[in-house]
Each structure stands twice: as C-alpha cells, then as structure tokens.
N, C-alpha and C. Protein backbone atom coordinates (compact mmCIF):
# COMPACT_ATOMS: atom_id res chain seq x y z
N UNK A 1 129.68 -75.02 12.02
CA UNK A 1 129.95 -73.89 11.16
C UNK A 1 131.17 -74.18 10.29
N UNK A 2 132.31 -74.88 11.10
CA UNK A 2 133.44 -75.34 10.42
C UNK A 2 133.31 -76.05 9.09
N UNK A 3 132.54 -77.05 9.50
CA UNK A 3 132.39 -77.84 8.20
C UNK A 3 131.41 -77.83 6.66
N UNK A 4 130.21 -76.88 7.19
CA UNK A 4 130.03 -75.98 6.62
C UNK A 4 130.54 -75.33 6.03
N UNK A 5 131.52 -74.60 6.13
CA UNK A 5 132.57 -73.59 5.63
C UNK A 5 133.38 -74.52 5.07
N UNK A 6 133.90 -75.45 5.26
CA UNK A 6 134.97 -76.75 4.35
C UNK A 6 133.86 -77.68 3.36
N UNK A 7 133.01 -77.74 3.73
CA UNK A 7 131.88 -77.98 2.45
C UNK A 7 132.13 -77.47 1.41
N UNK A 8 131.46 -75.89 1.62
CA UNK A 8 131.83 -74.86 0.73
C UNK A 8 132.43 -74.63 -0.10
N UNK A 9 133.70 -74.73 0.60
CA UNK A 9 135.20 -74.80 -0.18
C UNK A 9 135.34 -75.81 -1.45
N UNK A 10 135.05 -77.41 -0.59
CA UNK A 10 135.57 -78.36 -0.98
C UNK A 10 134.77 -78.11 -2.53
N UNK A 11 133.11 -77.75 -2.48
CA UNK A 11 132.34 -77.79 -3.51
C UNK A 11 133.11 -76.51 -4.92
N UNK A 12 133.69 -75.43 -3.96
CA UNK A 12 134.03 -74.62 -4.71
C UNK A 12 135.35 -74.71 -5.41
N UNK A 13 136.00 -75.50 -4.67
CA UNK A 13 137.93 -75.99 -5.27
C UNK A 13 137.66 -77.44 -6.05
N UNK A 14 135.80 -77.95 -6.82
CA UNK A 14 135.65 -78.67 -7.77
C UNK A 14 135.74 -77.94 -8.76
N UNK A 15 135.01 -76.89 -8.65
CA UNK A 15 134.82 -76.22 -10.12
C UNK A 15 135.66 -75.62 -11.05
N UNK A 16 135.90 -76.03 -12.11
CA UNK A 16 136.30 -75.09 -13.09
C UNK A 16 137.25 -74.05 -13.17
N UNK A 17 138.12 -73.67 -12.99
CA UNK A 17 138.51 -72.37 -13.20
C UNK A 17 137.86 -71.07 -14.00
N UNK A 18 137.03 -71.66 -14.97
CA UNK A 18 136.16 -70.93 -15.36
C UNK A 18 134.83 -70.66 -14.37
N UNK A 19 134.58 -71.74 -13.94
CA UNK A 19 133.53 -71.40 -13.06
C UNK A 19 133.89 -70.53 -11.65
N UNK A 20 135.06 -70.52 -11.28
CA UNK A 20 135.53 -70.25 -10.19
C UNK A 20 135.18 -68.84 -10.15
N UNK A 21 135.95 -68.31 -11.44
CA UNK A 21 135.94 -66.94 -11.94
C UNK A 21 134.47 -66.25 -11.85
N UNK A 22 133.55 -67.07 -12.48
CA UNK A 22 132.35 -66.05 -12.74
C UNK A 22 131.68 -66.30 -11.25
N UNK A 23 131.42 -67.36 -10.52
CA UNK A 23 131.61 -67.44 -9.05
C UNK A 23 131.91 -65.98 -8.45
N UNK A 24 133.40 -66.10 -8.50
CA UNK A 24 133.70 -64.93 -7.60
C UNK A 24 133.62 -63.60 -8.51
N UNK A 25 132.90 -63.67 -9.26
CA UNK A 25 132.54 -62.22 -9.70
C UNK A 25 131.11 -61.73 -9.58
N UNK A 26 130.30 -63.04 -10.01
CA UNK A 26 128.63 -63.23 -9.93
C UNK A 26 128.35 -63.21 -8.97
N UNK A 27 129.07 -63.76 -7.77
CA UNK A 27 128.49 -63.70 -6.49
C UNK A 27 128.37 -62.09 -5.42
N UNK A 28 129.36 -61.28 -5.87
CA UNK A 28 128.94 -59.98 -5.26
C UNK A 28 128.11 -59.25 -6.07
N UNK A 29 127.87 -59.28 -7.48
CA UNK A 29 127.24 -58.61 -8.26
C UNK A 29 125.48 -59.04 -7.86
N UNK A 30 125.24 -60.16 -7.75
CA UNK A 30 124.02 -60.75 -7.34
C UNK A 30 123.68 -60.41 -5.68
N UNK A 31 124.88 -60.30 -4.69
CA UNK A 31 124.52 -59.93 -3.43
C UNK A 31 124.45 -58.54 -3.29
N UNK A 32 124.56 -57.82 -4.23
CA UNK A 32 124.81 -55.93 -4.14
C UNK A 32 122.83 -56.10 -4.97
N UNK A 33 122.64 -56.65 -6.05
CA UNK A 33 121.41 -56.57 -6.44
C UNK A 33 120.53 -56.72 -5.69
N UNK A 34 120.19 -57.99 -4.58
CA UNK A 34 119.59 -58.02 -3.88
C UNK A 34 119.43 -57.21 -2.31
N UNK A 35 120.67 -56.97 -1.81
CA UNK A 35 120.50 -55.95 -1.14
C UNK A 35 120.27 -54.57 -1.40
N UNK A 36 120.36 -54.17 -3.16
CA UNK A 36 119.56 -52.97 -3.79
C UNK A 36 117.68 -53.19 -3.63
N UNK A 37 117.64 -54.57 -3.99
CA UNK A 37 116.16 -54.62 -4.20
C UNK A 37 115.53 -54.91 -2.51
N UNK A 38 116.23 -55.07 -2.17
CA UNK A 38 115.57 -55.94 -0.58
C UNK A 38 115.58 -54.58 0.10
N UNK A 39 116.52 -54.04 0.23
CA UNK A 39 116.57 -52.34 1.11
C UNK A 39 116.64 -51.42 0.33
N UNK A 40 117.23 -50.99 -0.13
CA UNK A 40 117.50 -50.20 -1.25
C UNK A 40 116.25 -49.06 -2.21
N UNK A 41 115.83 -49.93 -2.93
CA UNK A 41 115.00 -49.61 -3.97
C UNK A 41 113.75 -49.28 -3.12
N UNK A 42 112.89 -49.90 -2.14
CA UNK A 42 112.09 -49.64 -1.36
C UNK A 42 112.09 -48.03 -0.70
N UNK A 43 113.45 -47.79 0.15
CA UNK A 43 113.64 -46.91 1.00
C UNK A 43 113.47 -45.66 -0.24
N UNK A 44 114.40 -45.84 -1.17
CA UNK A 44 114.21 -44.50 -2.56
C UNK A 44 112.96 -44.34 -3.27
N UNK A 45 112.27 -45.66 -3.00
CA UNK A 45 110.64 -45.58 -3.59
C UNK A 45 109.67 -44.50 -2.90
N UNK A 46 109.86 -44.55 -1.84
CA UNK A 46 109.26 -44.52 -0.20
C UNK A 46 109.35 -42.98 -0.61
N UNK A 47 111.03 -42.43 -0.39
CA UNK A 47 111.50 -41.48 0.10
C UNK A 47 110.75 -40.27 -1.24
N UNK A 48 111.24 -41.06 -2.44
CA UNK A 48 110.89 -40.30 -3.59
C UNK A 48 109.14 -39.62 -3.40
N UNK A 49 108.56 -40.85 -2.96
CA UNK A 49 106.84 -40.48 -3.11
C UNK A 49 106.30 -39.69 -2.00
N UNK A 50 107.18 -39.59 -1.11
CA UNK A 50 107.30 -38.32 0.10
C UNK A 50 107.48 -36.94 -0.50
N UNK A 51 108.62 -37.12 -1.53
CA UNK A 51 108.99 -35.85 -2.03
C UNK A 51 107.83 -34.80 -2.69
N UNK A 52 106.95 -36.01 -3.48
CA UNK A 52 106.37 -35.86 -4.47
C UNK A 52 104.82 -35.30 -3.34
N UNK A 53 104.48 -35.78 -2.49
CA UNK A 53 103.25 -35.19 -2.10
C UNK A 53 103.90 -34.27 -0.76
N UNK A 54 105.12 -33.70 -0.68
CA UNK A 54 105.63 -32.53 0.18
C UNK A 54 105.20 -31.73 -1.09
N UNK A 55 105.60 -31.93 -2.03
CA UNK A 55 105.70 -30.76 -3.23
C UNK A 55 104.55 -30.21 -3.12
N UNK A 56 103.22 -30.91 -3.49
CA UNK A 56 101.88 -30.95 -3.63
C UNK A 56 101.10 -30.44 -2.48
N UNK A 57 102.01 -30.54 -0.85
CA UNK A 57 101.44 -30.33 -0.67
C UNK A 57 101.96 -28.46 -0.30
N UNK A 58 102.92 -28.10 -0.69
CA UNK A 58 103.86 -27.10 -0.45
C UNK A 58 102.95 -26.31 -1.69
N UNK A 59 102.40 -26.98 -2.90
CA UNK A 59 101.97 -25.80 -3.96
C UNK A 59 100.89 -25.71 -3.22
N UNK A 60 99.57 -26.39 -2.71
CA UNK A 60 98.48 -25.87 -1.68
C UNK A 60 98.61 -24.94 -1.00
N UNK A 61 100.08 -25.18 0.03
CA UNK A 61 99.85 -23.95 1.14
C UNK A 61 100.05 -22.56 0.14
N UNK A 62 101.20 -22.54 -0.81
CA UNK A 62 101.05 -21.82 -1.72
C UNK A 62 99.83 -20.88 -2.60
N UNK A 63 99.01 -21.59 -2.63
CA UNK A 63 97.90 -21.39 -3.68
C UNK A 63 96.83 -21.13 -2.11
N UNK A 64 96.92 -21.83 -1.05
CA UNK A 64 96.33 -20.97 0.17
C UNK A 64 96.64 -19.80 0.46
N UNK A 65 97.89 -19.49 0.26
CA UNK A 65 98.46 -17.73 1.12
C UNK A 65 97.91 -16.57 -0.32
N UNK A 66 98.02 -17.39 -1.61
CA UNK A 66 97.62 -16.45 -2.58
C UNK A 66 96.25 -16.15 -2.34
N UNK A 67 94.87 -16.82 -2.29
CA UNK A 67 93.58 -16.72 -1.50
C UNK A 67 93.33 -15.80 -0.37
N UNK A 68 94.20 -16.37 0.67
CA UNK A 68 93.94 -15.44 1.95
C UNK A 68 93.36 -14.15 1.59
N UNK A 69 93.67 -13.00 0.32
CA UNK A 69 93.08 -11.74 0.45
C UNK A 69 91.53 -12.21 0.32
N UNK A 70 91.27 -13.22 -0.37
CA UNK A 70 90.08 -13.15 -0.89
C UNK A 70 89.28 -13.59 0.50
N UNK A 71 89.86 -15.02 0.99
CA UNK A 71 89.00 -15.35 2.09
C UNK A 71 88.86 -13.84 3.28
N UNK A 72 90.29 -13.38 3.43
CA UNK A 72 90.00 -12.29 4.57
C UNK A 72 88.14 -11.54 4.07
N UNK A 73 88.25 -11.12 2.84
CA UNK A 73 87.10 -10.42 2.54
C UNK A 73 85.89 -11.00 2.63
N UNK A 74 85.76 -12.22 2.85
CA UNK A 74 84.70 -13.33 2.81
C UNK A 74 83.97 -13.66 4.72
N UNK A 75 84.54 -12.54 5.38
CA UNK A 75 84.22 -12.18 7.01
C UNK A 75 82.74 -12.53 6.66
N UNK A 76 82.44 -13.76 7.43
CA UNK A 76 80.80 -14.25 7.94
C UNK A 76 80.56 -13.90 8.97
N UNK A 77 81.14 -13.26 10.15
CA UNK A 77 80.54 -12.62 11.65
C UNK A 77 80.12 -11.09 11.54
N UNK A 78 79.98 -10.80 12.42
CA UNK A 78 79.11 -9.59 12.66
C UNK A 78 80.51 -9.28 13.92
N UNK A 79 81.02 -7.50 13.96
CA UNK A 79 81.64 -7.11 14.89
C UNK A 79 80.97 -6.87 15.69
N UNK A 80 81.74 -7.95 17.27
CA UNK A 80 80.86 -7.11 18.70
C UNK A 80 80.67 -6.30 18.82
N UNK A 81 82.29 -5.26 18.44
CA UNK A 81 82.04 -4.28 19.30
C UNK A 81 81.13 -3.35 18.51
N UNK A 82 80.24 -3.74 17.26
CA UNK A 82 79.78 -2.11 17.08
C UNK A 82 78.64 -1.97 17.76
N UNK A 83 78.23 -0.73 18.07
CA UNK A 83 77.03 -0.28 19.05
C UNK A 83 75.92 -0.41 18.19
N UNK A 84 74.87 -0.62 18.96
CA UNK A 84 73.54 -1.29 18.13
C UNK A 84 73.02 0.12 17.88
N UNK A 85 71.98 0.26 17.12
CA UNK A 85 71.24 1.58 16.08
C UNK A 85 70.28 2.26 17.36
N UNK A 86 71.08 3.61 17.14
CA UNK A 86 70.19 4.13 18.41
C UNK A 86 68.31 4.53 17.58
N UNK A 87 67.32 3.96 18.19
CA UNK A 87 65.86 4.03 17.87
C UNK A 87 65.78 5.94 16.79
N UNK A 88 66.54 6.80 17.07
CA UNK A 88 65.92 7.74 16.50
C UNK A 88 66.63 8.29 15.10
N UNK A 89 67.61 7.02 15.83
CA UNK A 89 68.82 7.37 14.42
C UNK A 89 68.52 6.14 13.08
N UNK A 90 67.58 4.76 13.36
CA UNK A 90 67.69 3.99 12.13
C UNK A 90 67.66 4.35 11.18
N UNK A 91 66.48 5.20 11.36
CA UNK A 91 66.52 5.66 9.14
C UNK A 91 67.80 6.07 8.35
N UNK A 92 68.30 7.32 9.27
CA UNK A 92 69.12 7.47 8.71
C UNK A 92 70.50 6.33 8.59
N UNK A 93 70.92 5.40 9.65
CA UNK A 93 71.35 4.49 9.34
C UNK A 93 71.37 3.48 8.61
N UNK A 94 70.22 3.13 8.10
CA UNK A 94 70.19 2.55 7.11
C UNK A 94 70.18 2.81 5.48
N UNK A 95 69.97 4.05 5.65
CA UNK A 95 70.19 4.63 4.53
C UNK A 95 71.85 5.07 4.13
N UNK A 96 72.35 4.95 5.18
CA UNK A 96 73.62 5.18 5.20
C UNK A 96 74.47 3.82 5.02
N UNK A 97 73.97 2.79 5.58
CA UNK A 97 74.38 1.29 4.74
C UNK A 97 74.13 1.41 3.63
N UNK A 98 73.32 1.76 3.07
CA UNK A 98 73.03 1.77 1.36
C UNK A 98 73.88 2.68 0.57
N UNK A 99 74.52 3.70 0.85
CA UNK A 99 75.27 4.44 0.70
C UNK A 99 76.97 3.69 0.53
N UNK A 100 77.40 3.28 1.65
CA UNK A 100 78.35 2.70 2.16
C UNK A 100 78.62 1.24 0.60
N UNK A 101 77.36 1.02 0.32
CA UNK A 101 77.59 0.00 -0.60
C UNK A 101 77.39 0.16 -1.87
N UNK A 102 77.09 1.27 -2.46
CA UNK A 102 77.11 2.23 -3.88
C UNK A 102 75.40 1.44 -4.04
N UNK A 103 75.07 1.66 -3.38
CA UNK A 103 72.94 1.42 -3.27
C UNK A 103 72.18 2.60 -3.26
N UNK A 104 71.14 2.33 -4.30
CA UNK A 104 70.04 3.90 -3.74
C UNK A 104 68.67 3.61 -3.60
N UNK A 105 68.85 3.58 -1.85
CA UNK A 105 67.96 3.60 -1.66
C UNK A 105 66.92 4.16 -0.74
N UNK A 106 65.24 3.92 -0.85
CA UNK A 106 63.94 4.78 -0.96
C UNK A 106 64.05 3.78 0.70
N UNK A 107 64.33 4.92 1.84
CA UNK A 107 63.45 4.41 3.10
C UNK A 107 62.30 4.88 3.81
N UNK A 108 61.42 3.95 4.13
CA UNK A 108 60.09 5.06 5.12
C UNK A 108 59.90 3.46 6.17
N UNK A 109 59.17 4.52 6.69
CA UNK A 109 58.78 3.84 8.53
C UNK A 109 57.56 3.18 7.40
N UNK A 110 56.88 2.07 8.10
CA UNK A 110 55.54 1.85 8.04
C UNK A 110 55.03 2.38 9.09
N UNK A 111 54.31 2.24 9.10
CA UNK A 111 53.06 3.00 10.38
C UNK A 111 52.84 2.43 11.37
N UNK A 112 52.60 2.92 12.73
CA UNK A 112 51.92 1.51 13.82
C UNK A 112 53.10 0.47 13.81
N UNK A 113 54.47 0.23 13.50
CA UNK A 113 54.85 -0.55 13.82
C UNK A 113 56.71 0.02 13.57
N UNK A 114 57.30 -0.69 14.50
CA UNK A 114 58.92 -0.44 14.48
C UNK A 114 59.90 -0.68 13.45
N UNK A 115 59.18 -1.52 12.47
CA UNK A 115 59.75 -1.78 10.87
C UNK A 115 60.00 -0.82 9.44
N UNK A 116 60.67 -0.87 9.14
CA UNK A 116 60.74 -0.04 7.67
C UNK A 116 61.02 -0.90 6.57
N UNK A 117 60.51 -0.21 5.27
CA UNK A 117 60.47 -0.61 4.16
C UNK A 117 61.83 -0.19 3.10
N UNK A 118 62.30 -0.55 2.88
CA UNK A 118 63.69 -0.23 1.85
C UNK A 118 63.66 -0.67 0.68
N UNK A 119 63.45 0.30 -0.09
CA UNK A 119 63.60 -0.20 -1.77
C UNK A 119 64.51 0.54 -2.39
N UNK A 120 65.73 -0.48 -3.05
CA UNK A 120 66.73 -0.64 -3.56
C UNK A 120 66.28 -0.41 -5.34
N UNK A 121 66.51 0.24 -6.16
CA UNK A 121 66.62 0.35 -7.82
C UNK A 121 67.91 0.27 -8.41
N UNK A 122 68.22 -0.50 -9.24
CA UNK A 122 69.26 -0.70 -10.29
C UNK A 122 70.31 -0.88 -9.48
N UNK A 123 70.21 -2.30 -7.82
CA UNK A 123 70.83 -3.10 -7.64
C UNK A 123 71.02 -4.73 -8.18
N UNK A 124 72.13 -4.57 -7.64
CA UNK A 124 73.07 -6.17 -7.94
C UNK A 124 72.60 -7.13 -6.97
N UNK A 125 72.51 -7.95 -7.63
CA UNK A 125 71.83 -9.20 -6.28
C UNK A 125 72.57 -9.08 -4.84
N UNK A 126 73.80 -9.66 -5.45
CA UNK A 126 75.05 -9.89 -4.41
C UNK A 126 74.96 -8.75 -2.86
N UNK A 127 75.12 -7.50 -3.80
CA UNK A 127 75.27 -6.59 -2.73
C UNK A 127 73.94 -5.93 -2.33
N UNK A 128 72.94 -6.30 -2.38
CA UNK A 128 71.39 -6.56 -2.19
C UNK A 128 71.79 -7.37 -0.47
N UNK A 129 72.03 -9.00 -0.69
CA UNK A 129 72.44 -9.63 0.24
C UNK A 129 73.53 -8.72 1.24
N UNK A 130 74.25 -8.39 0.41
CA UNK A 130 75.66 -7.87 1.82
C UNK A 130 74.80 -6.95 2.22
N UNK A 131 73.85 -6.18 1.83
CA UNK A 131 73.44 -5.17 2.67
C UNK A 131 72.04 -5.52 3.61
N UNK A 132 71.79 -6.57 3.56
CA UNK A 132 71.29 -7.58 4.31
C UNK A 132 71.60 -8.16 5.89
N UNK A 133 72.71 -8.30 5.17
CA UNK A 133 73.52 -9.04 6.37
C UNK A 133 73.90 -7.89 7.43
N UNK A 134 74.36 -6.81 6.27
CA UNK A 134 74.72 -5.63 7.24
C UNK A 134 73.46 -5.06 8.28
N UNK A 135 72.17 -4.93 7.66
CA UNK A 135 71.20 -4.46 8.42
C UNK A 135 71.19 -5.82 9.94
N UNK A 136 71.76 -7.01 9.81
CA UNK A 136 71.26 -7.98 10.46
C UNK A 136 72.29 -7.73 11.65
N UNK A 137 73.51 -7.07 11.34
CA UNK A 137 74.80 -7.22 12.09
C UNK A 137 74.60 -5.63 12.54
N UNK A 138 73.83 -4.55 11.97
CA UNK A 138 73.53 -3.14 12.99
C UNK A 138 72.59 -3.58 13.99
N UNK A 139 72.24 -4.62 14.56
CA UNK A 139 70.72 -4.99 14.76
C UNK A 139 69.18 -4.68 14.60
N UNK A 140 69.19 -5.26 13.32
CA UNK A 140 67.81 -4.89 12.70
C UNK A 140 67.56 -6.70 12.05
N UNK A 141 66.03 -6.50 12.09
CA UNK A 141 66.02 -8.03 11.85
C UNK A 141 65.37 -8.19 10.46
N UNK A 142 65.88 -8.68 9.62
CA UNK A 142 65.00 -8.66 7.99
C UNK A 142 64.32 -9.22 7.78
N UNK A 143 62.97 -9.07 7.86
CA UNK A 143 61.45 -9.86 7.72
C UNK A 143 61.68 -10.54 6.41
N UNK A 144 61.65 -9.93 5.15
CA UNK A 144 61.42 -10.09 4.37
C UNK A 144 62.30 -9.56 3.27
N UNK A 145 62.57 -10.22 2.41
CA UNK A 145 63.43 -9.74 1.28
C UNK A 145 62.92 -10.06 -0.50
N UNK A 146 62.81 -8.86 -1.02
CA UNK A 146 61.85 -9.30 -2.49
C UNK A 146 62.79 -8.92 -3.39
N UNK A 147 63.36 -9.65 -4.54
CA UNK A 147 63.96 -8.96 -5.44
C UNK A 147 63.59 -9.86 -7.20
N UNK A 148 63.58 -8.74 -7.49
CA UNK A 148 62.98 -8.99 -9.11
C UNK A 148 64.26 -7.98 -9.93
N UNK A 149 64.75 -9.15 -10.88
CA UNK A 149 65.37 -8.69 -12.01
C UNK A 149 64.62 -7.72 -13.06
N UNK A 150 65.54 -6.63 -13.36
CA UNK A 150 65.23 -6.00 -14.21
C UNK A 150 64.77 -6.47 -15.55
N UNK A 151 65.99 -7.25 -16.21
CA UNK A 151 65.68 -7.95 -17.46
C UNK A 151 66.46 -9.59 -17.21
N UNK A 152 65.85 -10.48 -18.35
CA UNK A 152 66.27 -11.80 -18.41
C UNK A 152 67.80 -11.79 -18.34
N UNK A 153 68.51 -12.11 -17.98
CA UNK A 153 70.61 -12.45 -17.80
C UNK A 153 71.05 -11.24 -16.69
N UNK A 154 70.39 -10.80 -16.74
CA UNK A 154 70.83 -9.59 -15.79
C UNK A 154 70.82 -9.51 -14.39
N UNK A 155 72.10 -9.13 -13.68
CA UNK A 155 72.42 -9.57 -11.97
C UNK A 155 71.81 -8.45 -11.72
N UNK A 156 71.10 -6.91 -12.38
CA UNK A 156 70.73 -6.28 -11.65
C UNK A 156 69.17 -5.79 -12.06
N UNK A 157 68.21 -5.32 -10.95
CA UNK A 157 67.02 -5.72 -10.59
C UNK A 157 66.31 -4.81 -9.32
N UNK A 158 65.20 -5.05 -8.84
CA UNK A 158 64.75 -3.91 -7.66
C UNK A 158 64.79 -4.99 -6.57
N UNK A 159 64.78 -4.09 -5.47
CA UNK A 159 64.86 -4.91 -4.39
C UNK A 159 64.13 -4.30 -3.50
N UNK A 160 63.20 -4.88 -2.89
CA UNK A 160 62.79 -4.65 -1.65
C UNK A 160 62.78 -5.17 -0.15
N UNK A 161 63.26 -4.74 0.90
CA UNK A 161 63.65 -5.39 2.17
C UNK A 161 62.77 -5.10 3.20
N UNK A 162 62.28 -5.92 3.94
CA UNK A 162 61.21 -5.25 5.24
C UNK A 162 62.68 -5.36 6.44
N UNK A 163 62.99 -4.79 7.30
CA UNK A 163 63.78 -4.56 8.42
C UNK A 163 62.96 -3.83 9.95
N UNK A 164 62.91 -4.68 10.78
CA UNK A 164 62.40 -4.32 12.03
C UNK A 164 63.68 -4.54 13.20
N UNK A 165 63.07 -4.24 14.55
CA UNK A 165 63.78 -4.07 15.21
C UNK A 165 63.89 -5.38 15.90
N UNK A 166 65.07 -6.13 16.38
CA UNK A 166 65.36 -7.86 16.49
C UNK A 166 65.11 -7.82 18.20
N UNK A 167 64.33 -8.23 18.47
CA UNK A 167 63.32 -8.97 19.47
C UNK A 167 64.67 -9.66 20.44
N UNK A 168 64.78 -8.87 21.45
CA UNK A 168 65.80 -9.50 22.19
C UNK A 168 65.71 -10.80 22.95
C-alpha cells in the first residue's frame, strides 16, 4: 500500500505546477460527478418516478370517492331481509313496484295458472329492466320480457313482462 502511495506521489511531484493545480482541482470535481452519477442521480430518478405514480395514483383514489355515490346506486343484490309476496297480495304488489318507479302499469292474472301479465306504456327501457329485477328480488320469476319502442331514437316504448311465482 506504501509504495503505492509513494508511486503516486513520486508520479504526481513530476508534474507541472500547472498540472498539479488542475489535478488537485479536477480530481474532486470528477469524484463528486461520479459519485452523483453512480448513486446519486439513480436514487432521485427512482425516488422522483415514485412521486409521479403516488400522484396518479392518489388522483384515482380521488376520482374513486367522487363515483362512490354513483356505484352505491348501482346495488346488484337483492335484500335478504325483505319478506317474499304474500300469494293474495301480488297484484297489488306489483303494481305497486310500478308505481315506486314512475311506471303505469295494466296488471291481470292469466287464468289456470300462478303468473301475471304486466303491461308497461310510455316506459323507458332502463327502468323497464330495474323493475324487472325488482319483481325478481320480491320473488317472482320473469318468464318473459317484450319491449317495443315507440318511435325510431326513442328510449321510450311498451313493455310487456310475464312474472310467475319462482319454483323453490
């Protein structure tokens, strides 16, 4: 190591006084660069592109909590606890879903059988379906569902639903 180190020297007490100078000035300026680029610049690269997808991902949760009202309203289950349609009360229950959803609609029994017929006039597709789902979640089972637009561009149209009683 000694002589090494008197190597060094000896090579460095040849040079120049001019050289000596930019030597001992070039030489920390070049060892601060490389330990910028070797550790340095990496770790702030790193750290910076962390910042950048925390941000991104901080405007998501953001732009998630603004949604939430919408998803809350977007409920795909059916509540346990509601009590299933007592047999003497459907009609009027279902006519009372239609109600509940600004719907008007025409119910009758068919005959000989536990099903009814529901026809909906100057409904909206959409809430055609929600009141679908609703008959499916009072327990009633929807055979069949017919709906025809009123006119060409138009979401609203007649609807007709067959609903029986869901086969346990």
């Amino acid at each position: 190591m000694n002589s090494a180190l008197e190597k060094l020297q000896g090579w460095f007490g040849s040079r120049t006084a001019q050289e000596q100078r930019i030597l001992a000035w070039g030489t920390p300026v070049i060892l601060l660069l490389v330990i910028y680029l070797l550790v340095l610049q990496p770790v702030t690269s790193a750290w910076s592109g962390r910042q950048q997808l925390l941000e991104a991902r901080l405007d998501d949760l953001e732009w998630l909590r603004a949604q939430s009202s919408l998803v809350d309203r977007l409920n795909t289950s059916c509540d346990p606890r509601r009590e299933p349609l007592q047999l003497d009360r459907i009609e009027s229950e279902i006519t009372a879903l239609a109600q509940r959803l600004s719907l008007m609609a025409s119910v009758r029994r068919v005959t000989g059988e536990d099903s009814w017929l529901v026809e909906l006039d100057s409904a909206q597709g959409n809430r055609v379906l929600v009141y679908a789902r609703s008959l499916v979640c009072a327990g009633l089972q929807v055979s069949s569902l017919d709906f025809t637009l009123a006119e060409t561009g138009s979401d609203v149209g007649r609807a007709e639903l067959r609903a029986g009683l869901a086969l346990p």
